[in-house]
C-alpha atoms as a PDB file:
ATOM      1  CA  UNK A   1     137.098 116.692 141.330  1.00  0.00           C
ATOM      2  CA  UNK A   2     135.097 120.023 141.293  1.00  0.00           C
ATOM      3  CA  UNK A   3     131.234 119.741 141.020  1.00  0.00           C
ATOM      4  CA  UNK A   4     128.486 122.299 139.686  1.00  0.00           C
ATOM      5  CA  UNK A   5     127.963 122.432 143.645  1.00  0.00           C
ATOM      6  CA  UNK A   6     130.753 124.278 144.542  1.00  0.00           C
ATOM      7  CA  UNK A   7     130.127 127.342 142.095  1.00  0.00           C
ATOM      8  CA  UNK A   8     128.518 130.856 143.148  1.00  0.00           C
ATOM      9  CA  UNK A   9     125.480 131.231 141.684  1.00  0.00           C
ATOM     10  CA  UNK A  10     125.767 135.139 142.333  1.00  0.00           C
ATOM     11  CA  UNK A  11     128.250 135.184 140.213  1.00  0.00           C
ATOM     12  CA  UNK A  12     127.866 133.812 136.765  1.00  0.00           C
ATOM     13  CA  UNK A  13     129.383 134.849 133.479  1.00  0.00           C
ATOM     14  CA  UNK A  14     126.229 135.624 131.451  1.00  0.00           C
ATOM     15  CA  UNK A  15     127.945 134.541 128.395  1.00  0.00           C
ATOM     16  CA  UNK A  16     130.376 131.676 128.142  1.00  0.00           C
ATOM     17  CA  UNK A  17     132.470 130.874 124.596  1.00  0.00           C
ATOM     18  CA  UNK A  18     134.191 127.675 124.217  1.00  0.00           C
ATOM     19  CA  UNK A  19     137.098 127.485 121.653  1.00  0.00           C
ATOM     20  CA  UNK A  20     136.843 123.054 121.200  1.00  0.00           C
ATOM     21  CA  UNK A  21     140.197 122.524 119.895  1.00  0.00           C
ATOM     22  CA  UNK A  22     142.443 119.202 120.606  1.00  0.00           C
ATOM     23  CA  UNK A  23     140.033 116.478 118.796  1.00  0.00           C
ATOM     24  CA  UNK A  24     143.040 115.594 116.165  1.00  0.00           C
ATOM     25  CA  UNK A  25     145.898 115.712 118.290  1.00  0.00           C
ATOM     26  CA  UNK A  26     143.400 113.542 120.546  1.00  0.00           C
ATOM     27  CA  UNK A  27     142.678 111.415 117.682  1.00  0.00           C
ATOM     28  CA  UNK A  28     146.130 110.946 117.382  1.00  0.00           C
ATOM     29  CA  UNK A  29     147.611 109.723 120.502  1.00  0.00           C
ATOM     30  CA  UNK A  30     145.179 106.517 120.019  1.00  0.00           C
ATOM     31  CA  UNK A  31     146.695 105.951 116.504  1.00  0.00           C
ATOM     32  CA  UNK A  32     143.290 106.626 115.003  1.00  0.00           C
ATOM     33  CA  UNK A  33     142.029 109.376 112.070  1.00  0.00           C
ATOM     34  CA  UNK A  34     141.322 112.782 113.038  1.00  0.00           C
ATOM     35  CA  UNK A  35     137.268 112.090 112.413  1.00  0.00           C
ATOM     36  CA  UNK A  36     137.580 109.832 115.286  1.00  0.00           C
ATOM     37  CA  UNK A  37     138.333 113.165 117.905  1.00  0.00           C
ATOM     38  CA  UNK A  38     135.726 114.871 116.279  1.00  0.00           C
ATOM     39  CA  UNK A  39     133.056 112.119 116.539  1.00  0.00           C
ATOM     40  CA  UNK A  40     134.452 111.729 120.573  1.00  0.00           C
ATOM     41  CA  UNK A  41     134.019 115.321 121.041  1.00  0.00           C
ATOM     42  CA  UNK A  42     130.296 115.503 120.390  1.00  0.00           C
ATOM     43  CA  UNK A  43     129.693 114.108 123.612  1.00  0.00           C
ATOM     44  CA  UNK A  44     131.582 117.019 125.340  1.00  0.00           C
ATOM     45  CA  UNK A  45     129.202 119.328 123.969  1.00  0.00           C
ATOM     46  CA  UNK A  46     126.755 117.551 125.307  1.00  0.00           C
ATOM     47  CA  UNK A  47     127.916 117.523 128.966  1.00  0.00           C
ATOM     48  CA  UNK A  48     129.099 120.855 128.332  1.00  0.00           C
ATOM     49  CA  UNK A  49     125.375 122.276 127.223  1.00  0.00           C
ATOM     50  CA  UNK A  50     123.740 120.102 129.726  1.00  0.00           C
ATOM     51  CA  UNK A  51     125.644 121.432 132.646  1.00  0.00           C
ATOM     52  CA  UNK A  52     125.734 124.956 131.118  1.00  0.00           C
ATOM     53  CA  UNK A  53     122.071 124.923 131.363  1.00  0.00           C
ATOM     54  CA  UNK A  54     121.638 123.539 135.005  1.00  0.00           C
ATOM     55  CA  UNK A  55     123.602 125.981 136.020  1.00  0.00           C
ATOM     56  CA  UNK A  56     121.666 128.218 134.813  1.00  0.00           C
ATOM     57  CA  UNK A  57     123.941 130.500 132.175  1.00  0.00           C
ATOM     58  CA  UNK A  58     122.141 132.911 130.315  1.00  0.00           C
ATOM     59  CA  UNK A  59     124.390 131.791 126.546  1.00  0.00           C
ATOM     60  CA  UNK A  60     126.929 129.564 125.348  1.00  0.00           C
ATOM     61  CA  UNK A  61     128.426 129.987 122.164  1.00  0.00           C
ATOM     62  CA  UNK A  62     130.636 127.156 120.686  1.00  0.00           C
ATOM     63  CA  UNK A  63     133.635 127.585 117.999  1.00  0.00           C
ATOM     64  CA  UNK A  64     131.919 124.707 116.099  1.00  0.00           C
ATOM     65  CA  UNK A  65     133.965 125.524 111.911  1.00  0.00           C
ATOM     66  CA  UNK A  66     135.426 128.278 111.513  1.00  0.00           C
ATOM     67  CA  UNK A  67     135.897 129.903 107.703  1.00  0.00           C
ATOM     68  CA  UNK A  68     139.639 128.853 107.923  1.00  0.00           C
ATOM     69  CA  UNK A  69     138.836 125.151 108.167  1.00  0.00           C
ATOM     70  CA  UNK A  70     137.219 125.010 105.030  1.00  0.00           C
ATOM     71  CA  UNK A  71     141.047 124.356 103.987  1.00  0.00           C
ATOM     72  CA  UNK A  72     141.154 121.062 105.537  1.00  0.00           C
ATOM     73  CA  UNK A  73     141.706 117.927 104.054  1.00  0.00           C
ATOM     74  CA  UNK A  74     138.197 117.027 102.140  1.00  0.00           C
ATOM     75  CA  UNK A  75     137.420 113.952 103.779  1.00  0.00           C
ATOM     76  CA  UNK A  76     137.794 115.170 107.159  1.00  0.00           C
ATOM     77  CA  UNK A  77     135.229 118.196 106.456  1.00  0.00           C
ATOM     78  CA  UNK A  78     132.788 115.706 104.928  1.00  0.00           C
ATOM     79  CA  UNK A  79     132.952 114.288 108.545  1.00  0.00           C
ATOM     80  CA  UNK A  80     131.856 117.154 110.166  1.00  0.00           C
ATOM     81  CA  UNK A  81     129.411 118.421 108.310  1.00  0.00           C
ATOM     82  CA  UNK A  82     127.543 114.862 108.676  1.00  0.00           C
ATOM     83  CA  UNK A  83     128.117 115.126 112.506  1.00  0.00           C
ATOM     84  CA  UNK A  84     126.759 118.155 112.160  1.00  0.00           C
ATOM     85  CA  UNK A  85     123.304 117.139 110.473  1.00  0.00           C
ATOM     86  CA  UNK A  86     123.547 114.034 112.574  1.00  0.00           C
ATOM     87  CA  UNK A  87     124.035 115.808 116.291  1.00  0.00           C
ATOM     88  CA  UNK A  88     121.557 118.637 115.686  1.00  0.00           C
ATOM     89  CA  UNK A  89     118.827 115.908 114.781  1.00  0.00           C
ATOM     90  CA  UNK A  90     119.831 114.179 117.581  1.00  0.00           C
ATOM     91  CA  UNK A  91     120.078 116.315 120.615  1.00  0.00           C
ATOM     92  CA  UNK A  92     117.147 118.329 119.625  1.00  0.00           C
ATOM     93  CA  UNK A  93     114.839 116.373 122.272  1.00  0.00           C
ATOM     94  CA  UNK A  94     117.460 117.474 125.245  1.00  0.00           C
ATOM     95  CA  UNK A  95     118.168 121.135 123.742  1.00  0.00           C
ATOM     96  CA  UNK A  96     114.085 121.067 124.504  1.00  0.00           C
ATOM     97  CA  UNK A  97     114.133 119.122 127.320  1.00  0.00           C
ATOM     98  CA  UNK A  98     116.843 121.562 128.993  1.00  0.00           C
ATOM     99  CA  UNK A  99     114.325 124.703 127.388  1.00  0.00           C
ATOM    100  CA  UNK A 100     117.729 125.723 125.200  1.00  0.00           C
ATOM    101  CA  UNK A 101     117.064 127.947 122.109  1.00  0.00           C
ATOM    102  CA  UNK A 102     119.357 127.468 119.508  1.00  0.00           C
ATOM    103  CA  UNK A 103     121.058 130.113 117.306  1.00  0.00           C
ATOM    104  CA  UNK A 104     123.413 129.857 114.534  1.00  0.00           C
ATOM    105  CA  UNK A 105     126.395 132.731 113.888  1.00  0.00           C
ATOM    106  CA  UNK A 106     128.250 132.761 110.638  1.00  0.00           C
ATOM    107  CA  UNK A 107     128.341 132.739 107.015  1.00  0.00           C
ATOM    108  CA  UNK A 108     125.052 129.885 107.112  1.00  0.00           C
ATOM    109  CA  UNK A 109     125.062 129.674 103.369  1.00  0.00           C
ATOM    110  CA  UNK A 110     128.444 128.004 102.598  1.00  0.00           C
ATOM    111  CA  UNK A 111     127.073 125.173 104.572  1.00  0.00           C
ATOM    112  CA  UNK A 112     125.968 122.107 102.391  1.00  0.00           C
ATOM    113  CA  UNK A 113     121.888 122.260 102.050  1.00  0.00           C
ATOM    114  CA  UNK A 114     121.727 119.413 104.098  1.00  0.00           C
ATOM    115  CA  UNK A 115     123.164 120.920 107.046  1.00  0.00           C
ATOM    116  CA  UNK A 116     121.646 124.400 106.308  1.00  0.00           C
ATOM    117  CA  UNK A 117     118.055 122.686 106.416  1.00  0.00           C
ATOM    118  CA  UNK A 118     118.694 120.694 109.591  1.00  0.00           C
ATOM    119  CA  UNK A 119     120.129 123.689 111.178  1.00  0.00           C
ATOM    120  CA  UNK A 120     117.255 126.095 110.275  1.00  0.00           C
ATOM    121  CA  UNK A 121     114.641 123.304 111.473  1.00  0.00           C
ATOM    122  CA  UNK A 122     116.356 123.083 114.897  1.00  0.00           C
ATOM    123  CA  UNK A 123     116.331 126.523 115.639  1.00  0.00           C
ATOM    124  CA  UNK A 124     112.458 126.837 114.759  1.00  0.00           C
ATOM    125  CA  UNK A 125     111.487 123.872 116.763  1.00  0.00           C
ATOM    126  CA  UNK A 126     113.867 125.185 119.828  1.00  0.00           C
ATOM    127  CA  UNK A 127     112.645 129.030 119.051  1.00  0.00           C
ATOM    128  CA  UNK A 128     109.846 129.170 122.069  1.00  0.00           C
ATOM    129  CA  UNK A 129     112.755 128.296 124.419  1.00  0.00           C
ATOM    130  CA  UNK A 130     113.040 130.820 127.245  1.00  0.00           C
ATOM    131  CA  UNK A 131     116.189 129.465 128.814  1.00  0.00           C
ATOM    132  CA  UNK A 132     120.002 129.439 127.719  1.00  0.00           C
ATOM    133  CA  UNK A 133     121.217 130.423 124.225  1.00  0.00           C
ATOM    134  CA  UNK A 134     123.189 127.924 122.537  1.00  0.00           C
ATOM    135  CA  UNK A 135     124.985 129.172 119.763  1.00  0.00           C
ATOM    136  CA  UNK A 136     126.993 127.517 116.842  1.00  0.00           C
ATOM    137  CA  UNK A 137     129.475 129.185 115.048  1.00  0.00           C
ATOM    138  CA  UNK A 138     129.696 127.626 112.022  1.00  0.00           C
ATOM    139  CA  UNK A 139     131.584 128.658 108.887  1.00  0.00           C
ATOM    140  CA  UNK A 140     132.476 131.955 111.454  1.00  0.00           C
ATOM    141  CA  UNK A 141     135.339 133.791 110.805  1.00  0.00           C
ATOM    142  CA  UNK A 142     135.256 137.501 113.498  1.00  0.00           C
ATOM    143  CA  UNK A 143     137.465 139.191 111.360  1.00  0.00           C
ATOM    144  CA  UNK A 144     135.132 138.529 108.184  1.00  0.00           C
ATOM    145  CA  UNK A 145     132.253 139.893 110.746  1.00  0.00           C
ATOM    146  CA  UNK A 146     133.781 142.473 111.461  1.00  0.00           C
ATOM    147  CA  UNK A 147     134.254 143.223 107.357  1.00  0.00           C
ATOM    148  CA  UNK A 148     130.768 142.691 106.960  1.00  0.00           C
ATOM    149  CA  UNK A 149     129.729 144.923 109.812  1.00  0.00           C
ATOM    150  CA  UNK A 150     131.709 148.062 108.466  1.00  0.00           C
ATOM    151  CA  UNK A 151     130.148 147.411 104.549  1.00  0.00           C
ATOM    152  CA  UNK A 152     126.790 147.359 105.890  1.00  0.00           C
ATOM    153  CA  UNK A 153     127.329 150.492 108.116  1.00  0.00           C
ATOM    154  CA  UNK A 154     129.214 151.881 105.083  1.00  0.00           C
ATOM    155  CA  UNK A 155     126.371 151.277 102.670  1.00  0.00           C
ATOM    156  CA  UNK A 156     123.665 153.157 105.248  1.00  0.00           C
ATOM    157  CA  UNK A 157     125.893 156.198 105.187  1.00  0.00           C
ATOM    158  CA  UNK A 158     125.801 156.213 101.782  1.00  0.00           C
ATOM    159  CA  UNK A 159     122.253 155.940 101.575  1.00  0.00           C
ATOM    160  CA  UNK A 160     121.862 159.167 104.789  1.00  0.00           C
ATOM    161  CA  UNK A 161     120.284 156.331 107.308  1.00  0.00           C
ATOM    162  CA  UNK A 162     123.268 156.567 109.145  1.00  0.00           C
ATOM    163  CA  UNK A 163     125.359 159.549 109.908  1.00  0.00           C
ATOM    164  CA  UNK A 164     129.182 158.652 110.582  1.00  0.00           C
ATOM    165  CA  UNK A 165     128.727 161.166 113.690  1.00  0.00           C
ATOM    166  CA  UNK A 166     126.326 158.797 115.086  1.00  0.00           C
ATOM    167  CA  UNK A 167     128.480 155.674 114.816  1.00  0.00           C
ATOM    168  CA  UNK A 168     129.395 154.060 118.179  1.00  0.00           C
ATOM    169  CA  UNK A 169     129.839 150.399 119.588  1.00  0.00           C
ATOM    170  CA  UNK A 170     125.846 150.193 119.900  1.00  0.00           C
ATOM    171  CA  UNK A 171     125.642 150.961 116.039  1.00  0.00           C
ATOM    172  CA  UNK A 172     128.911 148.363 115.116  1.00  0.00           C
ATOM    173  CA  UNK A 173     127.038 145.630 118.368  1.00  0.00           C
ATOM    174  CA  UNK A 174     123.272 145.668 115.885  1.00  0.00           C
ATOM    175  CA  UNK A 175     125.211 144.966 112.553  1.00  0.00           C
ATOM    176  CA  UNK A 176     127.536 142.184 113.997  1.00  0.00           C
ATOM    177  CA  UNK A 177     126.338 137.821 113.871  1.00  0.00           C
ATOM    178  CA  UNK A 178     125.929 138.101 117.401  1.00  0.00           C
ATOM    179  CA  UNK A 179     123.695 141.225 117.826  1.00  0.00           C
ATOM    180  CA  UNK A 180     121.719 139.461 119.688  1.00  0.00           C
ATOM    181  CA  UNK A 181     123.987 138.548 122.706  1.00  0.00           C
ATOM    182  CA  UNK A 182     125.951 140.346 125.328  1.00  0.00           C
ATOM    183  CA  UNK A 183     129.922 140.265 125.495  1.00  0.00           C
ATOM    184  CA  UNK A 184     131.356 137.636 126.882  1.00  0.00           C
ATOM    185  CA  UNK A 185     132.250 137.244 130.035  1.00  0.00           C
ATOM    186  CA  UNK A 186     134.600 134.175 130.142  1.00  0.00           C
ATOM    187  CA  UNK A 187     136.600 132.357 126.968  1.00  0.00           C
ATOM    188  CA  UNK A 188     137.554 128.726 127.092  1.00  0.00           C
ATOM    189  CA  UNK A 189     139.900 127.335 124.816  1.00  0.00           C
ATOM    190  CA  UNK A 190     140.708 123.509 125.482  1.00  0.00           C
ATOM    191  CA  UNK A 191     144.236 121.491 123.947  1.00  0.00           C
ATOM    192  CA  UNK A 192     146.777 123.778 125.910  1.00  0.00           C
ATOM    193  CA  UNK A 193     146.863 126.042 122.906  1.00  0.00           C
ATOM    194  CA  UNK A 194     146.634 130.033 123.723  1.00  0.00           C
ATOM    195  CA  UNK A 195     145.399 131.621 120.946  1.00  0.00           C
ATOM    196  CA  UNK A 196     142.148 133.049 120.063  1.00  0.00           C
ATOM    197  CA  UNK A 197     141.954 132.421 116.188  1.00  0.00           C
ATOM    198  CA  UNK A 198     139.533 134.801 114.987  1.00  0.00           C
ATOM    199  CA  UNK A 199     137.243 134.161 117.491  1.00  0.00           C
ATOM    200  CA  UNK A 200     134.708 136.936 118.442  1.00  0.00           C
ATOM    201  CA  UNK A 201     137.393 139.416 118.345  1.00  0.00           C
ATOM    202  CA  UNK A 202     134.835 142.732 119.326  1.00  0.00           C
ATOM    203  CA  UNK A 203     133.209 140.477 121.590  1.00  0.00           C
ATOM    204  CA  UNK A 204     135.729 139.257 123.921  1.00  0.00           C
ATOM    205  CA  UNK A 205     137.071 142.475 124.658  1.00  0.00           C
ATOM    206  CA  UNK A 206     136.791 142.572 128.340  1.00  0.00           C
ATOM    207  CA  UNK A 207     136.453 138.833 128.705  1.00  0.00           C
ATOM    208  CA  UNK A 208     138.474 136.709 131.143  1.00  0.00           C
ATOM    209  CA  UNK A 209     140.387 134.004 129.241  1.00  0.00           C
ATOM    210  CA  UNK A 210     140.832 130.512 130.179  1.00  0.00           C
ATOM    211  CA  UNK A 211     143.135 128.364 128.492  1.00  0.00           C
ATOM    212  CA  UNK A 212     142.964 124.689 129.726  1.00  0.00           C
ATOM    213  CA  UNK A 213     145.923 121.951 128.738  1.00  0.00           C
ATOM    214  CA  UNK A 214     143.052 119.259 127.740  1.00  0.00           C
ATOM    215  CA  UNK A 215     141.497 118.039 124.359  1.00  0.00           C
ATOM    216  CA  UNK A 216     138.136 118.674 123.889  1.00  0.00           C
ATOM    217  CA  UNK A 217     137.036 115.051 123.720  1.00  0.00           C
ATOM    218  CA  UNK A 218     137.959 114.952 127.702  1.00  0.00           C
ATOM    219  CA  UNK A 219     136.052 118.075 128.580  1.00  0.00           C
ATOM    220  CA  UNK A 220     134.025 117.218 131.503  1.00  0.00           C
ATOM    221  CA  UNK A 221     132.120 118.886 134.619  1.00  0.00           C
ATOM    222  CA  UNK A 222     135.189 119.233 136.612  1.00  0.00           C
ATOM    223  CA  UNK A 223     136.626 121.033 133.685  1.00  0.00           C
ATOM    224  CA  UNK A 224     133.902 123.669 133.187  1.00  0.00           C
ATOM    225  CA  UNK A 225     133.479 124.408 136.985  1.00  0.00           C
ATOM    226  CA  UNK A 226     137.564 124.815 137.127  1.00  0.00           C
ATOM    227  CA  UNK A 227     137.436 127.390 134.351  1.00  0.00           C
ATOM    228  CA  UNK A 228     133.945 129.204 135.911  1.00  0.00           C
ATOM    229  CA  UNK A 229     135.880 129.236 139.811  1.00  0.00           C
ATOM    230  CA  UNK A 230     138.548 130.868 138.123  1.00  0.00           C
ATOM    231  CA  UNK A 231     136.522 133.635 136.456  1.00  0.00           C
ATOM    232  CA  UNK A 232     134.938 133.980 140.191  1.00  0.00           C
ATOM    233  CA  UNK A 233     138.021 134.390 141.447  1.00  0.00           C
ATOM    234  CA  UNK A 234     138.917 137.467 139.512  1.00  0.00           C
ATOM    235  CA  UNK A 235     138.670 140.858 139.908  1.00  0.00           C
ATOM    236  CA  UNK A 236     136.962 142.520 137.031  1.00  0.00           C
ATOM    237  CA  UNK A 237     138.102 145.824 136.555  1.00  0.00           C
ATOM    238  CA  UNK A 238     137.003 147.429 132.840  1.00  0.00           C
ATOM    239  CA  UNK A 239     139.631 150.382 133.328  1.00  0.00           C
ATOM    240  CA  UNK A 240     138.674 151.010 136.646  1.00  0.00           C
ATOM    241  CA  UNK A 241     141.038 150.262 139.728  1.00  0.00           C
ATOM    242  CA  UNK A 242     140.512 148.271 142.538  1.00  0.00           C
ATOM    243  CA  UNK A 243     139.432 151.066 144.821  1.00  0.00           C
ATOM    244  CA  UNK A 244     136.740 152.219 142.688  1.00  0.00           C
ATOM    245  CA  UNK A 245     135.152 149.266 142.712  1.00  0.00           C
ATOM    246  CA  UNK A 246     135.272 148.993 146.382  1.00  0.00           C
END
């Protein structure tokens, strides 16, 4: 099996995203509920952040609820959103302990209060943290960012702060969730599925994907290094050809 050992540290991805799917169908196989993946799969995070962070990468952003899940069967939201109070009051000691700083992407609001407040409290107390960047995103939907970015942009032009000459990818980067991070560099989507499902659409633009035939609840070490080898092991091009860049 691969270790953190055997990566390049010369050549990170800066920003990791992790698409977590496969906790039902995992659920399933062992004849149990669907909350029972989702409860296994918080301990993949963990590892995941942990080793994320001794590796040294600059931000991780997890596919935590998207907008369309909202359309699940009740009981099985309930369930998350209590693992979600219940993790983030949990692991705040090791996001510290690892010097993470947590960050949130999203519509926040639709959250219950319960998770909103936990949420907010974690990202305070982790706010001094100079090291990775997890983010969450939660109730996320990029296509619905993407909406929001052009109404805000639309509204300044209106309003002569902004003038449509003047619009370029730095102007649509500040008004998206995730102004605050750099594109990313290498998707991850677990369960064998290859799809992106309105995942940071803008953002993964010139990212390398990775699509990995496990469920999230058996994400491990080897799995992450496997995916970050074969990011290292590809030529990134943006346009250019291979001669350029040599």
């Amino acid at each position: 099996m691969h270790t953190l050992d055997e990566v390049n540290k010369e050549k990170l991805p800066k920003h990791i995203a992790i698409i977590m799917d496969g906790n039902g169908r995992w659920a399933k196989q062992r004849g149990k509920l669907r909350v029972f993946g989702h409860e296994n799969g918080v301990e993949a995070v963990r590892n995941t952040v942990e080793n994320c962070a001794k590796l040294q990468i600059q931000c991780l952003t997890l596919y935590a609820f998207s907008t369309e899940n909202w359309n699940r069967p009740k009981v099985e939201v309930q369930t998350l959103m209590k693992l979600l109070v219940a993790s983030l009051r949990k692991e705040l000691e090791t996001l510290n302990k690892n010097n993470i700083r947590l960050k949130a992407i999203g519509k926040i609001d639709s959250l219950p209060q319960k998770a909103q407040k936990e949420l907010s409290e974690v990202i305070s107390k982790t706010s001094k943290n100079t090291g990775m960047i997890l983010t969450l995103a939660l109730s996320y939907g990029s296509r619905d960012e993407i909406k929001s970015a052009i109404k805000e942009i639309s509204t300044k032009v209106k309003n002569n702060i902004i003038s449509p000459e003047n619009i370029d990818e730095a102007v649509i980067n500040t008004h998206l969730y995730t102004h605050f991070l750099p594109d990313v560099d290498l998707l991850i989507r677990t369960s064998g599925e290859h799809r992106i499902s309105n995942f940071l659409l803008w953002q993964i633009a010139y990212a390398e994907l990775y699509f990995i035939d496990v469920f999230w609840p058996d994400f491990r070490e080897h799995h992450l290094v496997e995916a970050i080898l074969s990011y290292q092991n590809r030529e990134r091009r943006f346009g250019k050809t291979s001669e350029q860049l040599n």
